[in-house]
Protein backbone atom coordinates (compact mmCIF):
# COMPACT_ATOMS: atom_id res chain seq x y z
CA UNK A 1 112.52 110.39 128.16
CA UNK A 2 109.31 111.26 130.12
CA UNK A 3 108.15 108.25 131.95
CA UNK A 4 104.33 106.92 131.61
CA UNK A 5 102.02 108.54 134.08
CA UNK A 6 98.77 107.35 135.31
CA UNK A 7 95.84 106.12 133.99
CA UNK A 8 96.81 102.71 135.24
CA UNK A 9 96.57 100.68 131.98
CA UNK A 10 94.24 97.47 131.26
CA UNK A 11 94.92 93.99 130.79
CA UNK A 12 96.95 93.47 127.84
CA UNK A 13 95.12 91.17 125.40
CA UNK A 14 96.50 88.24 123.54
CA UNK A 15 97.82 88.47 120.21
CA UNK A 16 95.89 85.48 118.37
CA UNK A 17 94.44 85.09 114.79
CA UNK A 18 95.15 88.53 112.97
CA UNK A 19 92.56 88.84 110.28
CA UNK A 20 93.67 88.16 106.71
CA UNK A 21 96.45 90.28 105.59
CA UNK A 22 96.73 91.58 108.66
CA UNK A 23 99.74 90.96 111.46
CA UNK A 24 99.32 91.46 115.51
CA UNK A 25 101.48 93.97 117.10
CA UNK A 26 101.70 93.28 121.12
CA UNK A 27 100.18 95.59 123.90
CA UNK A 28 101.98 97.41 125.89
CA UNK A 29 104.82 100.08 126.55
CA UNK A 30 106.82 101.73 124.09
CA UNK A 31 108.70 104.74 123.37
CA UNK A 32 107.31 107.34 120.70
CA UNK A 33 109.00 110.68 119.53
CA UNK A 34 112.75 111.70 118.78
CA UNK A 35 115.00 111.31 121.93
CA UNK A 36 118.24 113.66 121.68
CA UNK A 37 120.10 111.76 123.78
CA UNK A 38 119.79 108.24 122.23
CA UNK A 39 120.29 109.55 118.85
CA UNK A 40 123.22 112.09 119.21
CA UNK A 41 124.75 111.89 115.53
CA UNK A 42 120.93 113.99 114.18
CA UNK A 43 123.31 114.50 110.90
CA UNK A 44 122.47 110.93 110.01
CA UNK A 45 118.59 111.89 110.69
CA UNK A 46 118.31 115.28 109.25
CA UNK A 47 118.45 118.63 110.64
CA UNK A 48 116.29 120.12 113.65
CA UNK A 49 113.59 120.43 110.70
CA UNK A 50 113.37 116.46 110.54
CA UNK A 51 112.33 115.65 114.14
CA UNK A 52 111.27 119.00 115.68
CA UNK A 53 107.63 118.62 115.69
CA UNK A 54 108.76 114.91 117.29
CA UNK A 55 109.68 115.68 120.72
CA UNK A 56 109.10 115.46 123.51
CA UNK A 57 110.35 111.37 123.31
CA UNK A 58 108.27 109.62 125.77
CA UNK A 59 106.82 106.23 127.03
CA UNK A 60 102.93 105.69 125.80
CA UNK A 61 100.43 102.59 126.15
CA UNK A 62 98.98 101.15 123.57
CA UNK A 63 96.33 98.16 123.71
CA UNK A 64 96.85 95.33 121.49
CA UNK A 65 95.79 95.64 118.01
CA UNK A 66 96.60 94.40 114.29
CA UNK A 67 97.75 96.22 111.22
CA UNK A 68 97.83 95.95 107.33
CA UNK A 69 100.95 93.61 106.05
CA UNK A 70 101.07 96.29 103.38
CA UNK A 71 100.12 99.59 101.94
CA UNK A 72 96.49 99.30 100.12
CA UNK A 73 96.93 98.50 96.64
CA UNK A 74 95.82 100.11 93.60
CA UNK A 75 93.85 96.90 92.51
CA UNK A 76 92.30 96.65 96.12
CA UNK A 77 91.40 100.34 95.74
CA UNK A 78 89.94 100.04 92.16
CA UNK A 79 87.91 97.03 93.78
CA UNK A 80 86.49 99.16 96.43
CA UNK A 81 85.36 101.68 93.69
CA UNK A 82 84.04 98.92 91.01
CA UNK A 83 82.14 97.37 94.83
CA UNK A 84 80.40 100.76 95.09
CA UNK A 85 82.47 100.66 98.63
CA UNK A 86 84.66 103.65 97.90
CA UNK A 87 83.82 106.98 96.36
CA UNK A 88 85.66 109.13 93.59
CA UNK A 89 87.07 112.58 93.84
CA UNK A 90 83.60 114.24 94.27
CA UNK A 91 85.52 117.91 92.68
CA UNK A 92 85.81 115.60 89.19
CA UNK A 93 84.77 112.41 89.65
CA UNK A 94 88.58 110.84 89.28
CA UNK A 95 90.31 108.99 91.99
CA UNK A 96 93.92 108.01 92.72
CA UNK A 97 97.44 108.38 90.79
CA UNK A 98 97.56 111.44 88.34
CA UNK A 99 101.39 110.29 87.92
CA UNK A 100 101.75 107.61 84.61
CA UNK A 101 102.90 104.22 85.35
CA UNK A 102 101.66 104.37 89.06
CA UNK A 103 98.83 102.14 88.46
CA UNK A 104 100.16 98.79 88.24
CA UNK A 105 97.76 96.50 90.57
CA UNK A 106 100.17 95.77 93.21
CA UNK A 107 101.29 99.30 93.47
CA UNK A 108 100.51 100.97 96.75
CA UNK A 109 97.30 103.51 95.58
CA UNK A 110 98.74 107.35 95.61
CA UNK A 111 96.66 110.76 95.49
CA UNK A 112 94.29 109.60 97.90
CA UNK A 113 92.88 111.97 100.78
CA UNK A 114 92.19 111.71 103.99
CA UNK A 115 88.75 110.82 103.82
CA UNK A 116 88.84 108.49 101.01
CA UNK A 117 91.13 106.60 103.11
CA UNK A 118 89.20 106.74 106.01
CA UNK A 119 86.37 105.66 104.30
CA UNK A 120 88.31 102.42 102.67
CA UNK A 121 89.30 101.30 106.14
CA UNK A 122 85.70 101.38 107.38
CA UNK A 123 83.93 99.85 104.24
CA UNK A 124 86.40 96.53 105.40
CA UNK A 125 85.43 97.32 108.80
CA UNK A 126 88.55 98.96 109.83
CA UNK A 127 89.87 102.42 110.18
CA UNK A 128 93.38 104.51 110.02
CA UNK A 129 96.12 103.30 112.69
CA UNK A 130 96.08 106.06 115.34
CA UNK A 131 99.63 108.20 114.78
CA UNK A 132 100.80 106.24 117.84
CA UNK A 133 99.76 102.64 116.77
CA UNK A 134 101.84 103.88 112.99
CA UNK A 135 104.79 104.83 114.86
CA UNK A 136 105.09 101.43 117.92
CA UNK A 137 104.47 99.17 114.30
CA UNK A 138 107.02 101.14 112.71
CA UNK A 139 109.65 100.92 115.48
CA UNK A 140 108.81 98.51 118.02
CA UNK A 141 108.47 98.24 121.94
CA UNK A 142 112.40 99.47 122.07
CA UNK A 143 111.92 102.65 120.45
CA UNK A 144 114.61 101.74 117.94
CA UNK A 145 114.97 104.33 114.30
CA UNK A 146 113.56 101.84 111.60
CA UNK A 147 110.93 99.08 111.68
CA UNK A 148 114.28 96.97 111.29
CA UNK A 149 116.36 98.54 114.46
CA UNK A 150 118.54 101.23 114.11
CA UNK A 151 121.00 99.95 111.40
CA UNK A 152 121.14 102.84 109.12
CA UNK A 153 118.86 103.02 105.72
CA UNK A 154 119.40 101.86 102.69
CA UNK A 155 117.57 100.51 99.32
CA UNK A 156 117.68 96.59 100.56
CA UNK A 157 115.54 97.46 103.14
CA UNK A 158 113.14 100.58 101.72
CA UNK A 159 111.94 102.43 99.11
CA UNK A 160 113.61 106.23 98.97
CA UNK A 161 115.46 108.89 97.09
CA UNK A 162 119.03 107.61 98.32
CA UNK A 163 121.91 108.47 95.91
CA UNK A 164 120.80 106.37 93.05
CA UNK A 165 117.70 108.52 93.00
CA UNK A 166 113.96 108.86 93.69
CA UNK A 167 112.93 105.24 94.05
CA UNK A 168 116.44 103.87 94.99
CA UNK A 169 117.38 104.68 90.87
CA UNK A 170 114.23 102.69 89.70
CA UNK A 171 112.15 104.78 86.96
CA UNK A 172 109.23 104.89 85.46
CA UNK A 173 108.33 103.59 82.24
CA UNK A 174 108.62 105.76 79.51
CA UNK A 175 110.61 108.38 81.18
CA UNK A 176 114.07 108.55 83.04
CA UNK A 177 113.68 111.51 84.82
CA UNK A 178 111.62 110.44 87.97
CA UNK A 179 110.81 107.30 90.06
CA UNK A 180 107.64 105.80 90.73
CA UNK A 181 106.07 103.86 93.84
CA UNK A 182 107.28 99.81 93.94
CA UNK A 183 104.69 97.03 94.12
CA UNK A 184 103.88 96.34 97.66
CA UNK A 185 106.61 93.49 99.44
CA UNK A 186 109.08 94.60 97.15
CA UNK A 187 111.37 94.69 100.08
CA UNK A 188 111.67 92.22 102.96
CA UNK A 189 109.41 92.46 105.64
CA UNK A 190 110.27 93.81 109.38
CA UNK A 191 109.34 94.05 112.74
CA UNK A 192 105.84 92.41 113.01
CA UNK A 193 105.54 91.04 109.70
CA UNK A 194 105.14 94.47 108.08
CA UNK A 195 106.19 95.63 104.78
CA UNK A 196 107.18 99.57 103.34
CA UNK A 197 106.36 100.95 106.69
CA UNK A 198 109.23 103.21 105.53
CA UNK A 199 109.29 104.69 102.10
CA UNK A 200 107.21 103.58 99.23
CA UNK A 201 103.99 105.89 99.97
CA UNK A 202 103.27 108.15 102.91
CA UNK A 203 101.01 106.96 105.03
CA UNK A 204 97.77 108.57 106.44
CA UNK A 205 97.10 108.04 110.50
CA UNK A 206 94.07 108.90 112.28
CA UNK A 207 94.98 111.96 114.17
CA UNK A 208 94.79 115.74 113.70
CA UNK A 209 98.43 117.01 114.10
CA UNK A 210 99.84 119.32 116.46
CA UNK A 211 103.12 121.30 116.26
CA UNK A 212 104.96 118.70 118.48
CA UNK A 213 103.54 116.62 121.29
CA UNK A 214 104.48 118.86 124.05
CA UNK A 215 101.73 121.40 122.45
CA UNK A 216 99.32 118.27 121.85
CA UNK A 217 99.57 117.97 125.68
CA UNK A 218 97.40 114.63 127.59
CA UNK A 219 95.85 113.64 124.58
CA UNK A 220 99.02 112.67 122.87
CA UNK A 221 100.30 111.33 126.49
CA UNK A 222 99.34 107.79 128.50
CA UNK A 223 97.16 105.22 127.48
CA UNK A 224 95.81 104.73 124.15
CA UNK A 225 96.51 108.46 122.80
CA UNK A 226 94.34 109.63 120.24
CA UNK A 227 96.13 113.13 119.52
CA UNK A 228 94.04 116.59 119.73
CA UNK A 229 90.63 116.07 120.85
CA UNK A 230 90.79 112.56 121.30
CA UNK A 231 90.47 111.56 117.95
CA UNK A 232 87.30 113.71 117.56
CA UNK A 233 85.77 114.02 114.08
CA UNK A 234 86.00 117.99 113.98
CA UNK A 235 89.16 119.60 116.24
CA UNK A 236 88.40 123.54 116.48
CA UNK A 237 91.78 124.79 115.88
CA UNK A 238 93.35 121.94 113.89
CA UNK A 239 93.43 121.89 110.36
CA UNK A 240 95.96 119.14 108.92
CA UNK A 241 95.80 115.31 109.36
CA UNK A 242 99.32 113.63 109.46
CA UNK A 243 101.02 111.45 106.93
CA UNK A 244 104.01 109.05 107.69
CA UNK A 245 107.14 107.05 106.74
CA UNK A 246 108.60 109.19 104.15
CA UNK A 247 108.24 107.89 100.32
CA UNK A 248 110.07 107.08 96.68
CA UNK A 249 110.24 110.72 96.17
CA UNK A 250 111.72 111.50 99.49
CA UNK A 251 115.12 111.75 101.08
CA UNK A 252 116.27 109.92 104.13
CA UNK A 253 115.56 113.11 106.56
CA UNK A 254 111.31 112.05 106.13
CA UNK A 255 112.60 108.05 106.44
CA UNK A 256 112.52 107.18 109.87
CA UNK A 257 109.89 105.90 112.58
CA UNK A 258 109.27 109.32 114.07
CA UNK A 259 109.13 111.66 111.61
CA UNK A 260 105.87 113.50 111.20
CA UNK A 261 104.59 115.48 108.25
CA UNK A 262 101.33 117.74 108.25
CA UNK A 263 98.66 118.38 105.52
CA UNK A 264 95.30 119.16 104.38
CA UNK A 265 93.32 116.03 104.84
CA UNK A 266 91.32 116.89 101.22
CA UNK A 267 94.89 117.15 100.01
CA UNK A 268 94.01 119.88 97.89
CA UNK A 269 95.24 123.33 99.35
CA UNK A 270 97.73 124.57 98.41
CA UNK A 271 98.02 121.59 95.99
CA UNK A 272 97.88 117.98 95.56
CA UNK A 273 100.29 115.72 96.61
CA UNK A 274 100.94 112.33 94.81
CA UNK A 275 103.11 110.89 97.56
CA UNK A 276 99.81 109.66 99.84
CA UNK A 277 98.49 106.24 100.37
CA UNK A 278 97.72 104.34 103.70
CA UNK A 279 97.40 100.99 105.29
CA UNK A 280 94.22 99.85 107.56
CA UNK A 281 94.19 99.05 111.13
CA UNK A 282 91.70 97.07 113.69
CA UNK A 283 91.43 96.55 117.43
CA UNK A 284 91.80 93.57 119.18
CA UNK A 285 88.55 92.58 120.90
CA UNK A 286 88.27 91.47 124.34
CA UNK A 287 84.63 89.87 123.38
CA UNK A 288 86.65 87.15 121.39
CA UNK A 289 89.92 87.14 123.25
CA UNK A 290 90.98 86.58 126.70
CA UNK A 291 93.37 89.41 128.95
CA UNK A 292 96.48 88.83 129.94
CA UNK A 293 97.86 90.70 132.81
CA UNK A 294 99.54 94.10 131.49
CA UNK A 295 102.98 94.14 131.27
C-alpha cells in the first residue's frame, strides 16, 4: 500500500446534523483500490478483470462530508420531473426505466445518465459523491471488501445475481425469466447508516475514469482527489464517467467496494444500459461547523 504523501491535510470537521436523508461519513484517512496482498484468495473477488483498473491500493484524504441513506427513488425522480427540476431524455422526451415493473415508487430510478443525475443532485443542492467519497462510504476508514467488513456476500446483506439468480431469485412481475431492482432499504443498512451501496443499481460518481489509478496519476492521489483533471467539466482525453457497486443483474465479481466500471456518461453508445441510478452527496461546511484537529 502506497502511503499518503504531502499536501499536509486540513482540520478535520465535525460530523454534526446530516441533512435529511442524509448520514455523515468522518474525515480523514482511508485506504482506496484493490490491495493484492490483503486479499490473496482474488477467486472469491473475480479474476484480474474484476480489480485491474483498481490498483494501485493506497491511503487518500478525504474531508468530511455526508451522503444519501439510499439510492434516489423512482418517485423522488418523477417528483423532480413533475417540479420542472429535472429534465427528460432530450433524444425522445422519455426518462428512466425502459424495463416493466421497475417503476414502483420506492424503487431505486434506472436508465438514467450521467447528466440527468448530475443535474438531480444540484436541483437539491447537491452533486455526485466524488469516486473516492463512493468508495471510503462503501468500505470504511479500514479499507475492508463490503460496506459491512469483509465477511463474504450474500443476499441478506445485498442485492445481486448470486445462485438463486439476478436479484437474489426475486422476479419481476409478469415474467420469470429476469430480476428487477428492490425497493430501496430492502436490506439492512451498513457502515454509516447506508443502504444498497452494493448491488441494487450502479451507481454514478463524479469523476472521469482512467484505466487504473496509477495512469490517473496526482489527481487520483492525496487530499481530496477529484480523478482526471480535477473534476473538470470537460477532460481532453477522457471519455467515460464511472459507475459503482455492481447491481441485481450482476454477479459477485462487480460486488465489492473497489470495483470500477467505465461508460458513456449519455449512456447511449454503444447502447443503453438499464443497470444505472445514483445517490447524492454534500460537503460539510466549515461556515456552520467548527474544525477539529486532523487525525
Amino acid at each position: 500500500v502506497t502511503l499518503l504523501a504531502a499536501p499536509e491535510p486540513p482540520p478535520i470537521l465535525p460530523c454534526t446534523d446530516p441533512p435529511a436523508g442524509m448520514v455523515c461519513v468522518p474525515g480523514g484517512e482511508f485506504e482506496r483500490g484493490f490491495d493484492r496482498e490483503r486479499f490473496p484468495s482474488r477467486r472469491r473477488f473475480g479474476g484480474r478483470k474484476a480489480w485491474a483498473n483498481a490498483v494501485p491500493a493506497e491511503r487518500v484524504w478525504l474531508q468530511t462530508y455526508f451522503i444519501d441513506v439510499d439510492e434516489v427513488t423512482f418517485e423522488a425522480y418523477e417528483r423532480c420531473i413533475t417540479d420542472g427540476k429535472c429534465t427528460a431524455r432530450p433524444e425522445d422526451g422519455r426518462w428512466g426505466p425502459r424495463y416493466t415493473d421497475f417503476n414502483r415508487p420506492r424503487q431505486p430510478i434506472t436508465g438514467i445518465n450521467w447528466y440527468q443525475a448530475d443535474e438531480f443532485c444540484r436541483a437539491y443542492g447537491k452533486r455526485l459523491p466524488t469516486e473516492a467519497q463512493w468508495e471510503k462510504a462503501a468500505r470504511g476508514p479500514e479499507g475492508e471488501a463490503y460496506p459491512w467488513g469483509d465477511a463474504p456476500l450474500d443476499c441478506s446483506r445485498a442485492v445481486y445475481k448470486s445462485k438463486k439468480g439476478r436479484s437474489c431469485g426475486v422476479k419481476k412481475r409478469g415474467t420469470a425469466s429476469i430480476g428487477r431492482v428492490i425497493e430501496v432499504g430492502s436490506r439492512p443498512a451498513h457502515r454509516y447508516g447506508t443502504h444498497d451501496l452494493i448491488g441494487n443499481v450502479e451507481e454514478w460518481v463524479e469523476d472521469w475514469y482512467s484505466d487504473d489509478y496509477g495512469a490517473c496519476g496526482p489527481s487520483c492521489a492525496g487530499v481530496e482527489p477529484k480523478g482526471p483533471c480535477d473534476g473538470a467539466k470537460e477532460c481532453p482525453g477522457h471519455i467515460y464517467k464511472i459507475v459503482r457497486g455492481g447491481s441485481w443483474y450482476y454477479d459477485h465479481t462487480h460486488a465489492t467496494s473497489w470495483h470500477r466500471r467505465p461508460h458513456y456518461p449519455d449512456n447511449r453508445a454503444p447502447k443503453r444500459f438499464h443497470h444505472f441510478g445514483f445517490r447524492c452527496a454534500k460537503s460539510a461546511k466549515s461556515s456552520t461547523q467548527t474544525a477539529v484537529p486532523s487525525q
